[in-house]
Protein backbone atom coordinates (compact mmCIF):
# COMPACT_ATOMS: atom_id res chain seq x y z
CA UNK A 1 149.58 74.33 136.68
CA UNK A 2 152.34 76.84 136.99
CA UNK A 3 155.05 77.34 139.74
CA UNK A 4 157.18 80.35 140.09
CA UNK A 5 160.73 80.15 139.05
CA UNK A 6 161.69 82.94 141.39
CA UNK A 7 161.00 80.76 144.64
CA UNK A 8 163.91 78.52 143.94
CA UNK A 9 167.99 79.24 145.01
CA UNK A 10 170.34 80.26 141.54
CA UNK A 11 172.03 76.92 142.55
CA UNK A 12 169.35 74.80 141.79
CA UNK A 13 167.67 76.66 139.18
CA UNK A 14 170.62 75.11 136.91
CA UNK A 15 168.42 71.66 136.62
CA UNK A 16 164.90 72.70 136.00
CA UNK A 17 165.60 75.82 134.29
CA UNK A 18 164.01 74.27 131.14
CA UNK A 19 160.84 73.03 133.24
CA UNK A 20 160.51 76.26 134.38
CA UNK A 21 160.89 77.36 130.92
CA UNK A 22 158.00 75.21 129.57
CA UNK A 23 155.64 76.22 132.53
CA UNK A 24 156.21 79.65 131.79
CA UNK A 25 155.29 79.16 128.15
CA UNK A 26 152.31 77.03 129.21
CA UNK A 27 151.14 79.92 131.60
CA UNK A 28 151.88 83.13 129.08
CA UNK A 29 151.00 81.69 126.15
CA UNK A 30 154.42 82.35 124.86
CA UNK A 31 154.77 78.76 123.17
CA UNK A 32 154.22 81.06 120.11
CA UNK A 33 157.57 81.15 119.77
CA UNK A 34 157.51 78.24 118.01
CA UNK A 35 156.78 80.27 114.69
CA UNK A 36 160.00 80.61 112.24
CA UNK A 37 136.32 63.77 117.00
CA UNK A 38 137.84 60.25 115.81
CA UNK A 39 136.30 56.92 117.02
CA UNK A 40 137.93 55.69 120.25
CA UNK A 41 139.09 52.80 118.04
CA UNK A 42 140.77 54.61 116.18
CA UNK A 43 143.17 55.79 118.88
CA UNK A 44 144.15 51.78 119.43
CA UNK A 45 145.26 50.87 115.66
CA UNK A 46 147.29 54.01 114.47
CA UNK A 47 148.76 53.71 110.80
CA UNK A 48 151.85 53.23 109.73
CA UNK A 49 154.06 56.29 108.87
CA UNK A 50 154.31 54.23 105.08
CA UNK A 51 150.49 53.83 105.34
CA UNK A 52 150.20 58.02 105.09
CA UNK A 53 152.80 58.35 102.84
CA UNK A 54 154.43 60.77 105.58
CA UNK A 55 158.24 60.40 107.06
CA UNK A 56 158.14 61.33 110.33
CA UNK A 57 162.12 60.96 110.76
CA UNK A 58 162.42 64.79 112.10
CA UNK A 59 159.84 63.76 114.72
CA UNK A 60 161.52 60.73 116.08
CA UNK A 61 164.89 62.73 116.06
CA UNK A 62 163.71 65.13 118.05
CA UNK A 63 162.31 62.93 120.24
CA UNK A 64 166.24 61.13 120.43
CA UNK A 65 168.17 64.19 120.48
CA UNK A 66 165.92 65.46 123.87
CA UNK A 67 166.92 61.75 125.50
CA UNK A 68 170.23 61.27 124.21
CA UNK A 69 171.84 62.84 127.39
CA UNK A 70 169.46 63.34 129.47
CA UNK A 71 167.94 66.78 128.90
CA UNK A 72 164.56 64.65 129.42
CA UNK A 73 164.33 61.28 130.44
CA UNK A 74 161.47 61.07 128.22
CA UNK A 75 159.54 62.25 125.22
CA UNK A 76 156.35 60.66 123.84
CA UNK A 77 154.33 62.09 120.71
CA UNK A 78 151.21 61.29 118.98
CA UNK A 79 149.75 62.49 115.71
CA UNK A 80 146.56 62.07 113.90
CA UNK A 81 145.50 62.83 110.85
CA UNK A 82 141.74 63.34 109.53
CA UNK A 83 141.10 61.77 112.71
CA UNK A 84 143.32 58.80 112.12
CA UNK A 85 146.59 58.18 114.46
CA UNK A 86 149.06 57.78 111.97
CA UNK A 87 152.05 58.04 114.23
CA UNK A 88 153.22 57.54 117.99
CA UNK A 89 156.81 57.52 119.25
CA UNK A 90 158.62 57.40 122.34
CA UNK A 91 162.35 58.12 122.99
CA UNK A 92 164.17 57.25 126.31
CA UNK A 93 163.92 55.27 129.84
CA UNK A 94 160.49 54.55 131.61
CA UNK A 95 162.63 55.06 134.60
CA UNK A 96 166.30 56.28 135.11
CA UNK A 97 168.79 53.36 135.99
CA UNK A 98 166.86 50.81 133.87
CA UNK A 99 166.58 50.11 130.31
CA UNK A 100 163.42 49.31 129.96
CA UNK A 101 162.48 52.13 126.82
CA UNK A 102 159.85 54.63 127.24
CA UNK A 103 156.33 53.13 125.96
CA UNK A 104 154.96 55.55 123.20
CA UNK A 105 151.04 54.86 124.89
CA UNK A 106 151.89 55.58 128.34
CA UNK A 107 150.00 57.78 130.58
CA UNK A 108 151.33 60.77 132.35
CA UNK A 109 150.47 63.94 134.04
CA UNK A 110 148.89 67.00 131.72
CA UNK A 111 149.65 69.99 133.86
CA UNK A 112 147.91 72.95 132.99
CA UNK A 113 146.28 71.09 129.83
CA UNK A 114 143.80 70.27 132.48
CA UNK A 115 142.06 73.75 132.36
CA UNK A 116 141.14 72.89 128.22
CA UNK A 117 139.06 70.12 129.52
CA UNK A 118 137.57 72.42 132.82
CA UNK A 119 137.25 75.56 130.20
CA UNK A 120 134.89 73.16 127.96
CA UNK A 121 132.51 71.85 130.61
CA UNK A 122 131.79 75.72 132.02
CA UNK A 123 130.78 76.65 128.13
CA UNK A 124 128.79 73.71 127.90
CA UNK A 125 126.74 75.10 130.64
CA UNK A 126 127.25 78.45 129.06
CA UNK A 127 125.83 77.07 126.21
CA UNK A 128 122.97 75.38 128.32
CA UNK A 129 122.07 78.84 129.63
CA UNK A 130 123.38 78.04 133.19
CA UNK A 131 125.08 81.35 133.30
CA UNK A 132 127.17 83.87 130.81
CA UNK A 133 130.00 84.97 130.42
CA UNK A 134 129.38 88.11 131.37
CA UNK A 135 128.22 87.62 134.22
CA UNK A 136 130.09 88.23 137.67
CA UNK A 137 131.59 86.29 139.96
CA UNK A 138 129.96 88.59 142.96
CA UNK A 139 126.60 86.97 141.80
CA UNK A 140 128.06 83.33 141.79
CA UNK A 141 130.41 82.76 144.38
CA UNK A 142 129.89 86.35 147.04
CA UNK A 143 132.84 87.14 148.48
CA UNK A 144 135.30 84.68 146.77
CA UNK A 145 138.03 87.07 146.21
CA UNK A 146 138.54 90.55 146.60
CA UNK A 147 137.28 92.48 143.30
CA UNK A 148 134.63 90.05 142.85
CA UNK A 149 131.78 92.31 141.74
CA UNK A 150 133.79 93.59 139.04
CA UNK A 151 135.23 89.91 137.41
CA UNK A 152 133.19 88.36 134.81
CA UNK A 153 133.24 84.56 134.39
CA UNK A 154 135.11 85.68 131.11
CA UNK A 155 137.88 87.13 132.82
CA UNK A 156 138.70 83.54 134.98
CA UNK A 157 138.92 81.99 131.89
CA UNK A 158 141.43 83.82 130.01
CA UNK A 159 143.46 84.99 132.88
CA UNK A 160 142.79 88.85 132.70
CA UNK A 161 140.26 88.72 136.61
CA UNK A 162 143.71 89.93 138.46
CA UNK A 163 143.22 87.14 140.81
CA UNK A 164 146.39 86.45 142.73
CA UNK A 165 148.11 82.67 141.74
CA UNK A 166 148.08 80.49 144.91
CA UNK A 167 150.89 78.50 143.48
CA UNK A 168 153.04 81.87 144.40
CA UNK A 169 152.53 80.21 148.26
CA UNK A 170 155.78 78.77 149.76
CA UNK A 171 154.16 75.23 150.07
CA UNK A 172 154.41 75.11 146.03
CA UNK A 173 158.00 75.35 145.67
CA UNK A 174 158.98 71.74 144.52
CA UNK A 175 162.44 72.29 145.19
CA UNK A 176 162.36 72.71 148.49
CA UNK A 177 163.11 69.60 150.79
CA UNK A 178 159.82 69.24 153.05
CA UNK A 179 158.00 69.75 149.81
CA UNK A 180 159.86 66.53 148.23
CA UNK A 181 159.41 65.03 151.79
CA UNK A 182 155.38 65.75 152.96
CA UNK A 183 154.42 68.87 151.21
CA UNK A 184 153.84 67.55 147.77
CA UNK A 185 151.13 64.66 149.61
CA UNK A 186 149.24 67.54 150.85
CA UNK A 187 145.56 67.66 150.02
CA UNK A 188 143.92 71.09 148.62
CA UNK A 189 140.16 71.56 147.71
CA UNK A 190 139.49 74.49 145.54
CA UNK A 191 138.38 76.69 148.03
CA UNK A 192 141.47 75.84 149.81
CA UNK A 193 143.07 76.83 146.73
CA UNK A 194 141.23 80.52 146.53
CA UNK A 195 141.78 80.71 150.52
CA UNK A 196 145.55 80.21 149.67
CA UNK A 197 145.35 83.09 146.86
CA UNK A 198 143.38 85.55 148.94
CA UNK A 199 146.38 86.00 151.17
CA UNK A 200 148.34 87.73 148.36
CA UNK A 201 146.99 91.24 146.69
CA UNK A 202 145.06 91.05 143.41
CA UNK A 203 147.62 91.33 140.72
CA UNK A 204 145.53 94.59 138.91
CA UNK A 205 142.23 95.38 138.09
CA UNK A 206 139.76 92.90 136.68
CA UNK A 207 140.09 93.13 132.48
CA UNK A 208 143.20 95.75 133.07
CA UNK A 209 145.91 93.30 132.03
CA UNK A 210 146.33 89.89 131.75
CA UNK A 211 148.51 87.48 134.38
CA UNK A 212 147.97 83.53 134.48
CA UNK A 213 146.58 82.82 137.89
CA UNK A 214 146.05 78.88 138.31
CA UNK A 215 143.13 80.44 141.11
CA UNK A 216 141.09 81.05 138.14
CA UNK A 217 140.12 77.76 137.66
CA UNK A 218 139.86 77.03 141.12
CA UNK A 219 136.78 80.00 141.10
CA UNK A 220 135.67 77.88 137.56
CA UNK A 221 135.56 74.61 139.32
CA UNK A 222 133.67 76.25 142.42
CA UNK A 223 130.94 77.49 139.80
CA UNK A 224 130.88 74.12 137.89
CA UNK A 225 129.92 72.44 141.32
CA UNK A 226 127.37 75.40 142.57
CA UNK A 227 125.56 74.52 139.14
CA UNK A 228 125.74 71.01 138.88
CA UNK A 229 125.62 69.60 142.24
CA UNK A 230 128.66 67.50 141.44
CA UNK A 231 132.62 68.62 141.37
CA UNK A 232 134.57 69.63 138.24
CA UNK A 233 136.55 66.36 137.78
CA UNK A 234 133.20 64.30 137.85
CA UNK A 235 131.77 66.67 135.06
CA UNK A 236 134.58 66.57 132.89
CA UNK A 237 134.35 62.56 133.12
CA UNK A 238 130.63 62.71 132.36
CA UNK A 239 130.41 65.31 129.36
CA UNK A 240 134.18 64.76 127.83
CA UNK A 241 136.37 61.52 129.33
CA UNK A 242 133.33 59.04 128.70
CA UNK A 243 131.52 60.49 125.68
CA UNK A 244 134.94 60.64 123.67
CA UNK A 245 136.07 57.17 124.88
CA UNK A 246 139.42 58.35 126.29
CA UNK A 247 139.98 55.23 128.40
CA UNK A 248 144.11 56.62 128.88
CA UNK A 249 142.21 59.70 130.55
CA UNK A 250 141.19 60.75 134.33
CA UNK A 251 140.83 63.64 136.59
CA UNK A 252 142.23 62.43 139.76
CA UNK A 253 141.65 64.47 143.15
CA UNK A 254 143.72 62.88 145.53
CA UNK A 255 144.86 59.07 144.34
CA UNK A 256 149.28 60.24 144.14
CA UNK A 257 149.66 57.40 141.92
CA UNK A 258 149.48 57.21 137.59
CA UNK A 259 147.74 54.22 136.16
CA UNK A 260 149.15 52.01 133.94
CA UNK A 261 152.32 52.05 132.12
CA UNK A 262 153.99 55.53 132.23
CA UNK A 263 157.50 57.20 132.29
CA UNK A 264 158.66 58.19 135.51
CA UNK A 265 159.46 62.22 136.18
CA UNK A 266 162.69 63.75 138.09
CA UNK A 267 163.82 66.96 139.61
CA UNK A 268 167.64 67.37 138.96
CA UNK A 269 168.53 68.30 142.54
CA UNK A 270 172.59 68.92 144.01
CA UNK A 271 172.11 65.57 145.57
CA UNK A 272 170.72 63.77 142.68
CA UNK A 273 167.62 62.79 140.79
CA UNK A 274 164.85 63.11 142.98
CA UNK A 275 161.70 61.32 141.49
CA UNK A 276 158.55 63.36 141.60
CA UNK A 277 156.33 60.93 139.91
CA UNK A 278 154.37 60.31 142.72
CA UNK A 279 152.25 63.46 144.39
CA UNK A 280 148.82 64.29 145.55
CA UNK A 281 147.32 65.93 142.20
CA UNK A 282 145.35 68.48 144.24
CA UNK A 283 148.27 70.66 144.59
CA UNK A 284 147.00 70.96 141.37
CA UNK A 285 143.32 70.43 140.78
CA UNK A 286 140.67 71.82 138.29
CA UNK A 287 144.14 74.17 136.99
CA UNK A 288 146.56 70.86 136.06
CA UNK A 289 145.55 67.31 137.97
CA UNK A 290 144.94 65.51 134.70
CA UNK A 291 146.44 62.12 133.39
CA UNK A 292 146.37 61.34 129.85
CA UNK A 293 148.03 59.76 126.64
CA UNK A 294 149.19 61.46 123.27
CA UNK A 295 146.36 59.58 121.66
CA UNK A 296 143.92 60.65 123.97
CA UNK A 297 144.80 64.09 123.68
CA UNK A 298 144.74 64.49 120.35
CA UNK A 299 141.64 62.81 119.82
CA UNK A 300 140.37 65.31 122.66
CA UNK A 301 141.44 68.36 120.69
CA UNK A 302 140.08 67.26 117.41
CA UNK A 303 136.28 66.95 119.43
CA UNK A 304 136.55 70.29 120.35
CA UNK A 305 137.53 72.19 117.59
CA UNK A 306 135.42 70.43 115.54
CA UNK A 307 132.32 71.16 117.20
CA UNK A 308 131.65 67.78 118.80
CA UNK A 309 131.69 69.10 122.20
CA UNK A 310 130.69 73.04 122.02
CA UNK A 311 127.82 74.91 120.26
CA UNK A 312 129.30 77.22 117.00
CA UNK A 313 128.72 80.15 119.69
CA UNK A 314 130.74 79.10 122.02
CA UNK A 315 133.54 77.42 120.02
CA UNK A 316 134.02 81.17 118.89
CA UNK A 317 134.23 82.67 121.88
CA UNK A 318 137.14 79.80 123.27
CA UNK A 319 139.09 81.59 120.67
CA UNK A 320 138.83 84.85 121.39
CA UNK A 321 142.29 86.09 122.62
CA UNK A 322 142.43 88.87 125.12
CA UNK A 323 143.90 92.45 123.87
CA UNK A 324 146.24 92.30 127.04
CA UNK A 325 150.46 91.35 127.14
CA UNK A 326 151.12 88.00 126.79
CA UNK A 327 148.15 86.41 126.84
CA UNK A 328 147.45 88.01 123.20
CA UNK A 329 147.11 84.23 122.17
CA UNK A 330 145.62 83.19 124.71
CA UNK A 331 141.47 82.48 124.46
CA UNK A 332 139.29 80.59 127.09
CA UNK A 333 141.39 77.86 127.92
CA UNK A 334 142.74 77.62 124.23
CA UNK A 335 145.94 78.95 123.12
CA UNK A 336 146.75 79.74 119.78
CA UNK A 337 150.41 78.52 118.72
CA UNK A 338 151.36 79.69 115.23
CA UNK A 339 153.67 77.61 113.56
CA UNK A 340 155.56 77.73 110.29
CA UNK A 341 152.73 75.58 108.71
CA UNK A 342 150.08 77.58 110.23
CA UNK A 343 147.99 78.53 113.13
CA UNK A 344 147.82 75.48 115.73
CA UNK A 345 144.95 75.62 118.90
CA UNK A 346 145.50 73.60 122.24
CA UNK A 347 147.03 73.93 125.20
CA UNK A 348 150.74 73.30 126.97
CA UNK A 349 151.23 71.87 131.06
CA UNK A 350 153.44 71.34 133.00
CA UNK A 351 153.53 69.93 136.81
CA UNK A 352 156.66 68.91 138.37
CA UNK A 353 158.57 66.79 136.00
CA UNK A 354 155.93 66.86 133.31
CA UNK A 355 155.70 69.46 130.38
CA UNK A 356 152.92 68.46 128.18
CA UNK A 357 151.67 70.01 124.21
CA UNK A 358 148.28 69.71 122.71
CA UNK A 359 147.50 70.97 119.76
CA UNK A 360 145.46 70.73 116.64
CA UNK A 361 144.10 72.79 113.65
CA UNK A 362 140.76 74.31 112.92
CA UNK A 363 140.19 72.34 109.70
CA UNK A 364 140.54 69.13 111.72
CA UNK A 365 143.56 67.59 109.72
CA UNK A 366 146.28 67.61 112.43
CA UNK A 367 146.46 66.84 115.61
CA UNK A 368 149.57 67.10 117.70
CA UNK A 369 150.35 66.33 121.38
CA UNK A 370 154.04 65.44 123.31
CA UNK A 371 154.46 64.79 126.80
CA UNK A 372 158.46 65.22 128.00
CA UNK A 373 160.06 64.74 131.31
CA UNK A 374 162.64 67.46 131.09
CA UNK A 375 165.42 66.51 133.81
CA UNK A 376 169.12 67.57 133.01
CA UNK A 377 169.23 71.27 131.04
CA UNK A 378 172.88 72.72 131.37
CA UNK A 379 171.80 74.39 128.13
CA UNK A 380 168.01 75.48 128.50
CA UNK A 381 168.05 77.61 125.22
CA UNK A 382 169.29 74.48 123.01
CA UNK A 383 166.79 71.95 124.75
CA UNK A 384 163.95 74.40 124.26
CA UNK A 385 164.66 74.40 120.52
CA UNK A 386 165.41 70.55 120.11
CA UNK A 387 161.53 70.56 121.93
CA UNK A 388 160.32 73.12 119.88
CA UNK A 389 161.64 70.81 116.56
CA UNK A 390 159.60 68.24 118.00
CA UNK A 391 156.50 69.98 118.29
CA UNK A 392 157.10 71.57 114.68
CA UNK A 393 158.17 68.38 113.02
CA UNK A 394 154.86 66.56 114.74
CA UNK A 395 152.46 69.24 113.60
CA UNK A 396 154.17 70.61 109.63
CA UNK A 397 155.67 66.85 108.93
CA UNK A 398 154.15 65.70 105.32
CA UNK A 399 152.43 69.48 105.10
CA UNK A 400 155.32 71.28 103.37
């Protein structure tokens, strides 16, 4: 899920200018800038860095260096290996004002990451021949949204249907007091998400450009539940969470609370941390209510590109980019991220206080994923790079 920067005062955009930063990226696909299925088991016993041969020093810098002063209260990062986890790390504070440290399996929130998991349950049934992608959302949901006889199911998924964001609503701003207060406890269904949306203009014409709308996925999780009698989070759990063993893993809808151990997430506001940990994930939904652990997620995104979870056909058409702006690497659901060791697939999040990266290669050798809970960023260019080491050092470390 993505929130717009431009609802938020110049005097607090100081703090979460590097939040904002990483949503941005995880909505435009811009997290190329970065350039210069294992056993559930598996994901419980990772190897030693010694055990691989591989020093992943740079990583846990990086990881340091984001904590050291608080330019995120915390950074966790997994990586796996031929479907092996042969590292996980964690640098600062489970919560600010203690010292209890960060714990490298905890859970957190996924963001926008989400809509990887929601994009592979509509190809399954693409691949089941429940629909196609070419077909339009006119004939599956009449009279969603304006323009809907000329969107293709296609066009939700990679963000080029023109379909106005709902997050662009006032009740989204997370800076804003009665949002800290009542607003972020609010519950949203999807169609209360696309009711939101249609009170804002298309952004162009279906397939004329391309603009990340987190209504998209509100229209894919509508179709998912028109076709299988159940809602999207209760799919995902059935064809992905359980199937994969990804015990870390859910899809709340309305529960405000994370399960098990897990860092807590601020806002840096005039009058002080304000802890956003706790919030009703529907703000968010089918576009960026998921919880999950570095292990999880890379053990996720080493299922789907390796064919575990989609047919060939459909696997190929997840990374098809559009032609359009900034979503050039940006497929269905999948984003390309190429990196100075090579082209990377996954996704990026972020939901207030959380900025989460997934990633992994084609060939199924590397697997990558970092959750951070940005906080104090007087300097949003530098923390963005000491991130963007992170990432880099997690998915080229013991490749060069």
């Amino acid at each position: 899920m993505t929130t717009d920067p431009a609802a938020t005062t110049r005097r607090r955009r100081r703090g979460p200018a590097l939040r904002a930063a990483v949503a941005a990226l995880a909505g435009a696909g811009l997290i190329a800038a970065l350039a210069p299925a294992a056993a559930a088991q598996d994901a419980a016993r990772p190897a030693s860095a010694t055990d691989r041969g591989t020093d992943w020093t740079a990583l846990d810098t990086a990881l340091a260096d984001l904590t050291a002063k608080n330019v995120a209260t915390s950074s966790l990062a997994a990586v796996r290996e031929n479907g092996r986890l042969v590292h996980r790390a964690a640098g600062g504070v489970a919560r600010l004002g203690a010292d209890t440290p960060a714990d490298p399996a905890g859970r957190f929130r996924i963001g926008s990451t989400t809509k990887t998991f929601v994009a592979t349950v509509l190809l399954q049934l693409v691949g089941e021949g429940r629909l196609g992608l070419d077909d339009r959302l006119e004939s599956l949901l009449p009279g969603a949204v304006p323009n809907s006889a000329d969107i293709t199911v296609r066009e939700l998924l990679d963000h080029t249907s023109g379909v106005a964001d709902y997050t662009q609503d006032p009740a989204f701003n997370s800076y804003d007091q009665n949002w800290l207060d009542t607003g972020r406890y609010t519950s949203y269904s999807p169609q209360d998400q696309v009711d939101l949306a249609d009170k804002y203009p298309p952004a162009f014409r279906p397939g004329q450009d391309w603009q990340y709308s987190n209504t998209n996925y509100a229209l894919v999780a509508l179709i998912i539940e028109r076709l299988t009698g159940h809602g999207w989070n209760e799919e995902v759990e059935r064809r992905i969470i359980r199937p994969l063993g990804l015990t870390g893993t859910s899809m709340p809808l309305y529960s405000p609370a994370i399960p098990g151990p897990h860092a807590h997430a601020y806002l840096k506001l005039d009058s002080g941390p304000a802890d956003v940990t706790a919030l009703n994930p529907s703000m968010a939904g089918p576009s960026g209510a998921g919880i999950s652990t570095t292990a999880d997620l890379t053990t996720f995104i080493r299922a789907l590109l390796g064919g575990r979870l989609l047919r060939p056909a459909e696997l190929a058409e997840m990374q098809k980019t559009t032609a359009h702006g900034g979503g050039q690497a940006y497929g269905l659901g999948l984003q390309r991220v190429d990196t100075p060791c090579g082209a990377f697939w996954g996704h990026a999040g972020g939901i207030p206080g959380y900025s989460t990266m997934m990633l992994g290669s084609l060939d199924g050798k590397r697997q990558f994923a970092n959750s951070t809970t940005f906080y104090d960023t007087p300097d949003p260019a530098a923390a963005l790079a000491t991130w963007q080491r992170a990432v880099n050092a997690g998915l080229c470390g013991g490749q060069g």
